[in-house]
N, C-alpha and C. Protein backbone atom coordinates (compact mmCIF):
# COMPACT_ATOMS: atom_id res chain seq x y z
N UNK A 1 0.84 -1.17 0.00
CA UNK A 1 0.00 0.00 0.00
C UNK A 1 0.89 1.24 0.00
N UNK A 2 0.62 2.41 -0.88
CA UNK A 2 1.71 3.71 -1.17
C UNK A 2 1.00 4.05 0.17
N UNK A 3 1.85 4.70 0.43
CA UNK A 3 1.46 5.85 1.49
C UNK A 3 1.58 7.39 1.26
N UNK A 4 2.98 7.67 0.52
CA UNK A 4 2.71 8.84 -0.05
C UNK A 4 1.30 9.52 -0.68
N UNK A 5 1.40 10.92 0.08
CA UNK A 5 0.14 11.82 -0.52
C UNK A 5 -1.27 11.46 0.06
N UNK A 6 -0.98 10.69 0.90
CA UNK A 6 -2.22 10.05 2.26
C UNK A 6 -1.50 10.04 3.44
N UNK A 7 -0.77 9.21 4.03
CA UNK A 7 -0.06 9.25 5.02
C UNK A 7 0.98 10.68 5.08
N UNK A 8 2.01 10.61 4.32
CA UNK A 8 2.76 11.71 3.90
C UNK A 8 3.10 12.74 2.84
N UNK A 9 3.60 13.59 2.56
CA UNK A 9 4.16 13.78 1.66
C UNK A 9 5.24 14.62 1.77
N UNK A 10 6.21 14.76 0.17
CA UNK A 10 6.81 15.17 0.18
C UNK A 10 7.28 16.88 -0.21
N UNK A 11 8.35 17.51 0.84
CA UNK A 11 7.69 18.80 0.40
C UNK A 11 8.98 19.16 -0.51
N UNK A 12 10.42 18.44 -0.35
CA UNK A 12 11.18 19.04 -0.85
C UNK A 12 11.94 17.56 -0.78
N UNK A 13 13.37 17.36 -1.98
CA UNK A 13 14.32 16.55 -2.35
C UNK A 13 15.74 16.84 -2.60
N UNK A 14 16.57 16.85 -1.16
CA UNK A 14 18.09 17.32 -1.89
C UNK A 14 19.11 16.59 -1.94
N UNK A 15 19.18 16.23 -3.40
CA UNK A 15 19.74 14.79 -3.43
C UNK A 15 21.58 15.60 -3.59
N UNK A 16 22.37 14.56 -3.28
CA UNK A 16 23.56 14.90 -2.76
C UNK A 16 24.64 15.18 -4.10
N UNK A 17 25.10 16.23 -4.32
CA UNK A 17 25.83 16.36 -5.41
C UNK A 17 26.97 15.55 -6.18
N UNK A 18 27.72 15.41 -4.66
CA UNK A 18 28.64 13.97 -4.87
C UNK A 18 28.05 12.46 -5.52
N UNK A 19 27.19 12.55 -4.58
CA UNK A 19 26.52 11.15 -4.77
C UNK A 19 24.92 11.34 -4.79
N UNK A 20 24.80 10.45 -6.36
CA UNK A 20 22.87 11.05 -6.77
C UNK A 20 22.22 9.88 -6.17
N UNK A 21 23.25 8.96 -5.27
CA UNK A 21 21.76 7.82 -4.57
C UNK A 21 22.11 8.43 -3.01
N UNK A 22 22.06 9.39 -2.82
CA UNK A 22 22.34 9.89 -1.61
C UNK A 22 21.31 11.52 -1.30
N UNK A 23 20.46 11.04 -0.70
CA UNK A 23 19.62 12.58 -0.25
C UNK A 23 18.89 12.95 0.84
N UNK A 24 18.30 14.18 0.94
CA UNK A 24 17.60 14.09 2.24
C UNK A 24 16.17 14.59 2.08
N UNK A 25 15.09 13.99 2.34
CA UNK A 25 13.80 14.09 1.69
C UNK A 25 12.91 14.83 2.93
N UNK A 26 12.58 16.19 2.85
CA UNK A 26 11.84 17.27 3.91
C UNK A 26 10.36 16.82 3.65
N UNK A 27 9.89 15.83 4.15
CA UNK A 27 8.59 15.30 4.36
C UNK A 27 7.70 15.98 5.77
N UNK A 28 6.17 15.81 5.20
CA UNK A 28 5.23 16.54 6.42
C UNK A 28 4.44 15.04 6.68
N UNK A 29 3.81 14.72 7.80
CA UNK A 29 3.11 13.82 8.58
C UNK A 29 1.71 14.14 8.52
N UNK A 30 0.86 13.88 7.28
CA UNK A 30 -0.47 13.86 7.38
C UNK A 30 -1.35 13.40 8.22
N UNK A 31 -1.58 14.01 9.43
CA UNK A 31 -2.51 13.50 10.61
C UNK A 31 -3.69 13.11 10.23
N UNK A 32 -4.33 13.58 9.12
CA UNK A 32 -5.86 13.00 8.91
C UNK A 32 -5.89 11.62 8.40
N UNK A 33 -4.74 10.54 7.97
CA UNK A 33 -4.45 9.50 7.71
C UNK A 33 -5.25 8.84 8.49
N UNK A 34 -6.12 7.66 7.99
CA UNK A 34 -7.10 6.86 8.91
C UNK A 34 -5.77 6.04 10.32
N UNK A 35 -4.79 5.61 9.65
CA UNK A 35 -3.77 4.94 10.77
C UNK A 35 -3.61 5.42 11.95
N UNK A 36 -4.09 6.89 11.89
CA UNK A 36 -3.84 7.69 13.25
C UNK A 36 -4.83 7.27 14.28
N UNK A 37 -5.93 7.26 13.71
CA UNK A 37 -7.57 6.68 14.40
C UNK A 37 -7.25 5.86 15.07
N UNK A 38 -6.42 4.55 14.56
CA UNK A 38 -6.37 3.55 15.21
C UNK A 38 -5.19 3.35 16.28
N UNK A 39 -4.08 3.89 15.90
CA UNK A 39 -3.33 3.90 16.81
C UNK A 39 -2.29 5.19 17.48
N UNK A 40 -2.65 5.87 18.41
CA UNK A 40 -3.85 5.23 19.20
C UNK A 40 -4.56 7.07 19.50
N UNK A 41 -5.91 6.47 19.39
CA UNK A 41 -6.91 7.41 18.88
C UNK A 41 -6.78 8.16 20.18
N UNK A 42 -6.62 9.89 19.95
CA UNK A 42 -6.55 11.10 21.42
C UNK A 42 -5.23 11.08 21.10
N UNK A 43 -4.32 10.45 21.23
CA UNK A 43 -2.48 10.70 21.46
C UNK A 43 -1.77 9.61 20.25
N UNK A 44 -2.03 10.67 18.77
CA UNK A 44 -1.62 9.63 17.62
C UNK A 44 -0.16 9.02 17.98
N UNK A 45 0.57 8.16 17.05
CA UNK A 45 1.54 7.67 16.73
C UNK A 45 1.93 6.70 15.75
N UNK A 46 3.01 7.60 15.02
CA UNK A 46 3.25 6.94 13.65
C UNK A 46 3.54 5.45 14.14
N UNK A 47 3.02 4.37 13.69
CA UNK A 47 3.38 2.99 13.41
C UNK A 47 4.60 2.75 12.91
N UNK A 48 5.61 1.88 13.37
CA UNK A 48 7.01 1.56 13.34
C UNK A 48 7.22 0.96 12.31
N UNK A 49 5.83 0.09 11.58
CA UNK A 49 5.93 -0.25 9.80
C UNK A 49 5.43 0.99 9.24
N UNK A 50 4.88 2.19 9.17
CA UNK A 50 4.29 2.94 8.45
C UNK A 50 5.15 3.79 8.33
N UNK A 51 6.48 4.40 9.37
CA UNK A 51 7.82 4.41 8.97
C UNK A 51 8.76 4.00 7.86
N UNK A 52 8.68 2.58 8.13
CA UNK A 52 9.86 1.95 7.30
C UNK A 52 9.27 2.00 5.96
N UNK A 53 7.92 1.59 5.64
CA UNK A 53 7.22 1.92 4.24
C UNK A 53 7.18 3.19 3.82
N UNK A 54 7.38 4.67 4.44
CA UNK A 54 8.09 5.43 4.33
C UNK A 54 9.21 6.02 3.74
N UNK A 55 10.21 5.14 4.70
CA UNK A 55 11.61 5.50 4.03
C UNK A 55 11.85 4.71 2.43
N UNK A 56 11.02 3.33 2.66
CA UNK A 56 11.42 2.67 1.47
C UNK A 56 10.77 3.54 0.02
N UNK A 57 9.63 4.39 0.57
CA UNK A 57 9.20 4.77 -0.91
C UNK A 57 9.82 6.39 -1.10
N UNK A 58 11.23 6.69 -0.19
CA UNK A 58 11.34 7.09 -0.53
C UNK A 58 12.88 6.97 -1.33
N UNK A 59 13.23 5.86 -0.55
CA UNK A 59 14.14 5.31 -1.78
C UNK A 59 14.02 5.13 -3.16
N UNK A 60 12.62 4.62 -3.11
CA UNK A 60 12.55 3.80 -4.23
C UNK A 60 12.21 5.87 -6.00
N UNK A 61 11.90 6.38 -5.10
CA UNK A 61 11.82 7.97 -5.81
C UNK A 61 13.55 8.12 -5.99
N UNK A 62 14.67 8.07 -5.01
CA UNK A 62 16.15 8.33 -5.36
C UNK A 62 16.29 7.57 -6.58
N UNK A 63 16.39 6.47 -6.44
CA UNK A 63 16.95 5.24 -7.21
C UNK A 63 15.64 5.44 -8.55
N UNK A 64 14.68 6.19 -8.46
CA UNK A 64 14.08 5.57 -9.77
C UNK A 64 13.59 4.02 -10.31
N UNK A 65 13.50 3.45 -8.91
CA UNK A 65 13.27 1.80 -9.40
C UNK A 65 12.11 1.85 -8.42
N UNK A 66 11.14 0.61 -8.49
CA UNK A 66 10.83 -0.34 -7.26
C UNK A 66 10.89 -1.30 -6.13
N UNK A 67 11.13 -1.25 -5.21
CA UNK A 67 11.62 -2.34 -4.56
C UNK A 67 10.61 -3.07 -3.38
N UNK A 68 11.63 -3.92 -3.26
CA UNK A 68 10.65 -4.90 -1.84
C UNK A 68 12.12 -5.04 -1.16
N UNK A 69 11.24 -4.75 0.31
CA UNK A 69 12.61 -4.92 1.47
C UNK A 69 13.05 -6.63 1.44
N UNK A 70 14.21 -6.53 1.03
CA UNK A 70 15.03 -8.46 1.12
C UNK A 70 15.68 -8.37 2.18
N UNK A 71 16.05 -7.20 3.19
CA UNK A 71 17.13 -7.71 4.43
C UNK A 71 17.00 -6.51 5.60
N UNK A 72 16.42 -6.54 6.74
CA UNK A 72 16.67 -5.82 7.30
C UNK A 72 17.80 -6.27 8.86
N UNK A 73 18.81 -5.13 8.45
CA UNK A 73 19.78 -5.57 9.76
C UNK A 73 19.70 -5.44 10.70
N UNK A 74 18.95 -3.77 10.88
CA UNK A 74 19.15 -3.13 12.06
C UNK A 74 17.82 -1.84 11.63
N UNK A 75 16.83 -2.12 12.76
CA UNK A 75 15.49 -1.01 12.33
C UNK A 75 15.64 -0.69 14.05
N UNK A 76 15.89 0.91 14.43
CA UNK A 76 15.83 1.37 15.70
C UNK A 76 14.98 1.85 15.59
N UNK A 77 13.92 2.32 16.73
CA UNK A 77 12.80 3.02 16.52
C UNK A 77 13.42 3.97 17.99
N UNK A 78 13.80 5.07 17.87
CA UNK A 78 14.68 5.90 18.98
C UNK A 78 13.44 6.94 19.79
N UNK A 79 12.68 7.81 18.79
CA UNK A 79 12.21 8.62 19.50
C UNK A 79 10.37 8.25 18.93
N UNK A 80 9.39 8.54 19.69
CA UNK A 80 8.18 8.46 19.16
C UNK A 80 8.00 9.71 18.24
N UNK A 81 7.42 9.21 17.04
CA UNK A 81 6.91 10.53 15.86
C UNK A 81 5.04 10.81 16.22
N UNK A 82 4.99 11.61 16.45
CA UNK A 82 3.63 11.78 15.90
C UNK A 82 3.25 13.47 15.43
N UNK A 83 1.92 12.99 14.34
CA UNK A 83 1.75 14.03 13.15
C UNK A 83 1.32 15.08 14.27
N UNK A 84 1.31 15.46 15.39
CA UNK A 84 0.72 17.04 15.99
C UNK A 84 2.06 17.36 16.69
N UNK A 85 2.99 16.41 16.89
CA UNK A 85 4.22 17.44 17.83
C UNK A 85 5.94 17.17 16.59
N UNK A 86 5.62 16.25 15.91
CA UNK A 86 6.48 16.50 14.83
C UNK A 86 6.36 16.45 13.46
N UNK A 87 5.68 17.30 12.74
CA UNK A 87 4.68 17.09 11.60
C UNK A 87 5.92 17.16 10.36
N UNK A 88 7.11 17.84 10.75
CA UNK A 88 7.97 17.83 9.74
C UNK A 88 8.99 17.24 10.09
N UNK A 89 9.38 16.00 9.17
CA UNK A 89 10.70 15.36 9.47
C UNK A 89 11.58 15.69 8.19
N UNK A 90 12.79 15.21 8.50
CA UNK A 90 13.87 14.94 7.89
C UNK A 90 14.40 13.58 7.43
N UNK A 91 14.01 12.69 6.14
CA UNK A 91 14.73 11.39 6.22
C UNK A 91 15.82 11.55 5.56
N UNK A 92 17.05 11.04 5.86
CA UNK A 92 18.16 10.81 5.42
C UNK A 92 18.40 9.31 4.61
N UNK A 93 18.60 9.31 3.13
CA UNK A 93 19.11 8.07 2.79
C UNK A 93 20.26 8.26 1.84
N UNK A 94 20.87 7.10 2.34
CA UNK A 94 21.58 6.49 1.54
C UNK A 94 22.21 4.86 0.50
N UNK A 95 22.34 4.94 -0.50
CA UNK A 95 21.74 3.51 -1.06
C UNK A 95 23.44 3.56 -1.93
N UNK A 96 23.66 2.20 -1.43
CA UNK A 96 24.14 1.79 -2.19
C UNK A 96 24.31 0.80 -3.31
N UNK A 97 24.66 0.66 -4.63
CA UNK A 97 24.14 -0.43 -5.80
C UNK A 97 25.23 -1.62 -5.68
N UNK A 98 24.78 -2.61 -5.39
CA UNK A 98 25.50 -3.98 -5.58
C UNK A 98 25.55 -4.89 -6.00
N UNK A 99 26.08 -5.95 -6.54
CA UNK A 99 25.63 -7.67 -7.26
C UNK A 99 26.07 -8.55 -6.26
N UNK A 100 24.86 -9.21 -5.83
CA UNK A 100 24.69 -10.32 -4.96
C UNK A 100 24.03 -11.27 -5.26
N UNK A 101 24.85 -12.89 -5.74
CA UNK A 101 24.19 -13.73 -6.18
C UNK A 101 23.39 -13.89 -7.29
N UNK A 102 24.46 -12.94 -8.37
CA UNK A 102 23.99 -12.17 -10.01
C UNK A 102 22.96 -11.52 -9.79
N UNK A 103 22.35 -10.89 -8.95
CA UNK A 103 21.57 -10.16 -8.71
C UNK A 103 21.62 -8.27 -8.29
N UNK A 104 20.80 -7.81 -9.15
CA UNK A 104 21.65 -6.19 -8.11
C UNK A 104 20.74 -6.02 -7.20
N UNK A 105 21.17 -5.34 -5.91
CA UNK A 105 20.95 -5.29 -4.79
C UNK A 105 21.23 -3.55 -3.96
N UNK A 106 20.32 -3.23 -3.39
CA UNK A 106 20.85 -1.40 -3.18
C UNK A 106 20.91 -2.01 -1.29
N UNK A 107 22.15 -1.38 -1.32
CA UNK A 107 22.15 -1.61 0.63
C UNK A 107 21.69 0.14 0.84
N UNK A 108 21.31 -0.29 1.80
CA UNK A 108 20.13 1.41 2.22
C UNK A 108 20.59 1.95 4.13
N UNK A 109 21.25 2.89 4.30
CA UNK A 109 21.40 3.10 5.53
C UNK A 109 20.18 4.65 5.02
N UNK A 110 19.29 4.62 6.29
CA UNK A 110 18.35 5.77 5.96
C UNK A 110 18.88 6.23 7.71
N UNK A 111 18.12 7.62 7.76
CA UNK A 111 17.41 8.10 9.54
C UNK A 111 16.27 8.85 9.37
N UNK A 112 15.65 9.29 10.66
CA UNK A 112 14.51 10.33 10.40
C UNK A 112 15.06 10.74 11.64
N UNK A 113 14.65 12.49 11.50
CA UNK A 113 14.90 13.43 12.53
C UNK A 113 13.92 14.51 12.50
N UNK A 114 13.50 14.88 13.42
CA UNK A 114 12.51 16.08 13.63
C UNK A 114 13.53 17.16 13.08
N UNK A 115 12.75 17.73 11.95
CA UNK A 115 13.14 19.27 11.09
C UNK A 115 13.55 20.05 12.06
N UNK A 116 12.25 20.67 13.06
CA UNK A 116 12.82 21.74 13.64
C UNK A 116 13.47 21.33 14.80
N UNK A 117 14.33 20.21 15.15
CA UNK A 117 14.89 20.09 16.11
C UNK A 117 16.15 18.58 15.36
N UNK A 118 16.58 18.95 15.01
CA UNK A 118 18.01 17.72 14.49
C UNK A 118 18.54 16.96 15.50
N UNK A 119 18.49 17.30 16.81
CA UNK A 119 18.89 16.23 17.88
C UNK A 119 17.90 15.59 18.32
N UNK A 120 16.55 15.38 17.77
CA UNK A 120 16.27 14.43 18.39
C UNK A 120 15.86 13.64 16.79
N UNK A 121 15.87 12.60 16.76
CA UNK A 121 16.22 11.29 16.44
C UNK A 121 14.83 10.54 16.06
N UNK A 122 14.10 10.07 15.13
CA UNK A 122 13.23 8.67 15.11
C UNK A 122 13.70 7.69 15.01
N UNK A 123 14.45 7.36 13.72
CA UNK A 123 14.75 5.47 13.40
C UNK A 123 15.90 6.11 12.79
N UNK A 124 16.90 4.64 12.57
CA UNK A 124 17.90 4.34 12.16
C UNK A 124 17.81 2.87 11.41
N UNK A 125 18.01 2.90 10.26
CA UNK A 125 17.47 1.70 9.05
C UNK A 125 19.01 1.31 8.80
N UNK A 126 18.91 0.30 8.60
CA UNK A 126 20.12 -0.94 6.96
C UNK A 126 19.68 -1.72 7.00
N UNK A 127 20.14 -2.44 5.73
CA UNK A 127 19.54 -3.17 5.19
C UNK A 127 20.04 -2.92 3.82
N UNK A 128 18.78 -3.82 3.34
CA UNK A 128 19.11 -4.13 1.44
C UNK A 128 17.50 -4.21 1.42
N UNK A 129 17.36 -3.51 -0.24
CA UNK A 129 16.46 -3.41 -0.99
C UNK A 129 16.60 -4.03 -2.64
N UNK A 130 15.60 -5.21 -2.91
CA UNK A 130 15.92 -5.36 -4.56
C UNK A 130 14.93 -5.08 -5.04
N UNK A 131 15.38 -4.53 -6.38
CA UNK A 131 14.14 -4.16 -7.23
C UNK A 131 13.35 -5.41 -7.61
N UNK A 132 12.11 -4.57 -7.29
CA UNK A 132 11.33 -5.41 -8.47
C UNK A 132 11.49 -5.29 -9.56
N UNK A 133 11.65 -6.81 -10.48
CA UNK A 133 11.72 -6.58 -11.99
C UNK A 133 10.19 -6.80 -12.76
């Protein structure tokens, strides 16, 4: 299920000059998202998969491909997000392209951080992503 443009969207893309699979995506937290209702209804909070489906679509906009998560190493969930006290985040990714088992393969270190505050922290992602062909 996309989530972009229901759950979130995106307001801005600054992908890294050095490196074009490398950027940082200024996303807002659509509170009227039905997911909020449910968990948990009076004192929302983003869901710890509605995150990671998140970061992945917004990989999958860097890279220009599709993917499905094949490996996750390490998913921290550090600080609670929710759409009324941090409506603007910051995700950080980075992807790298690889061949694994004749296959290409993007390893993905992402983060999310509250915009108006950079020290505090949501998740910390790696892993690997393969495209769908």
């Amino acid at each position: 299920m996309k989530l972009q443009d229901t759950y979130f969207k995106i307001d801005n893309i600054n992908v890294s000059a050095e490196n074009q699979l490398q950027a940082q995506f200024e996303v807002t937290l659509l509170e009227d998202h039905p997911v909020y209702q449910g968990h948990f209804p009076g004192e929302p909070v983003s869901p710890g998969v509605c995150s990671l489906q998140m970061v992945k679509e917004c990989a999958q906009i860097l890279a220009g491909k599709e993917f499905f998560i094949g490996y996750v190493k390490q998913y921290k969930l550090l600080s609670v997000m929710t759409p009324q006290k941090n409506p603007k985040i910051i995700i950080g990714i980075q992807l790298t392209e690889e061949e694994k088992e004749e296959k290409k393969i993007y390893k993905i270190k992402a983060s999310a951080t509250d915009a108006a505050n950079s020290e505090t922290k949501f998740l910390d992602l790696s892993g690997e992503l393969t495209p769908i062909s």
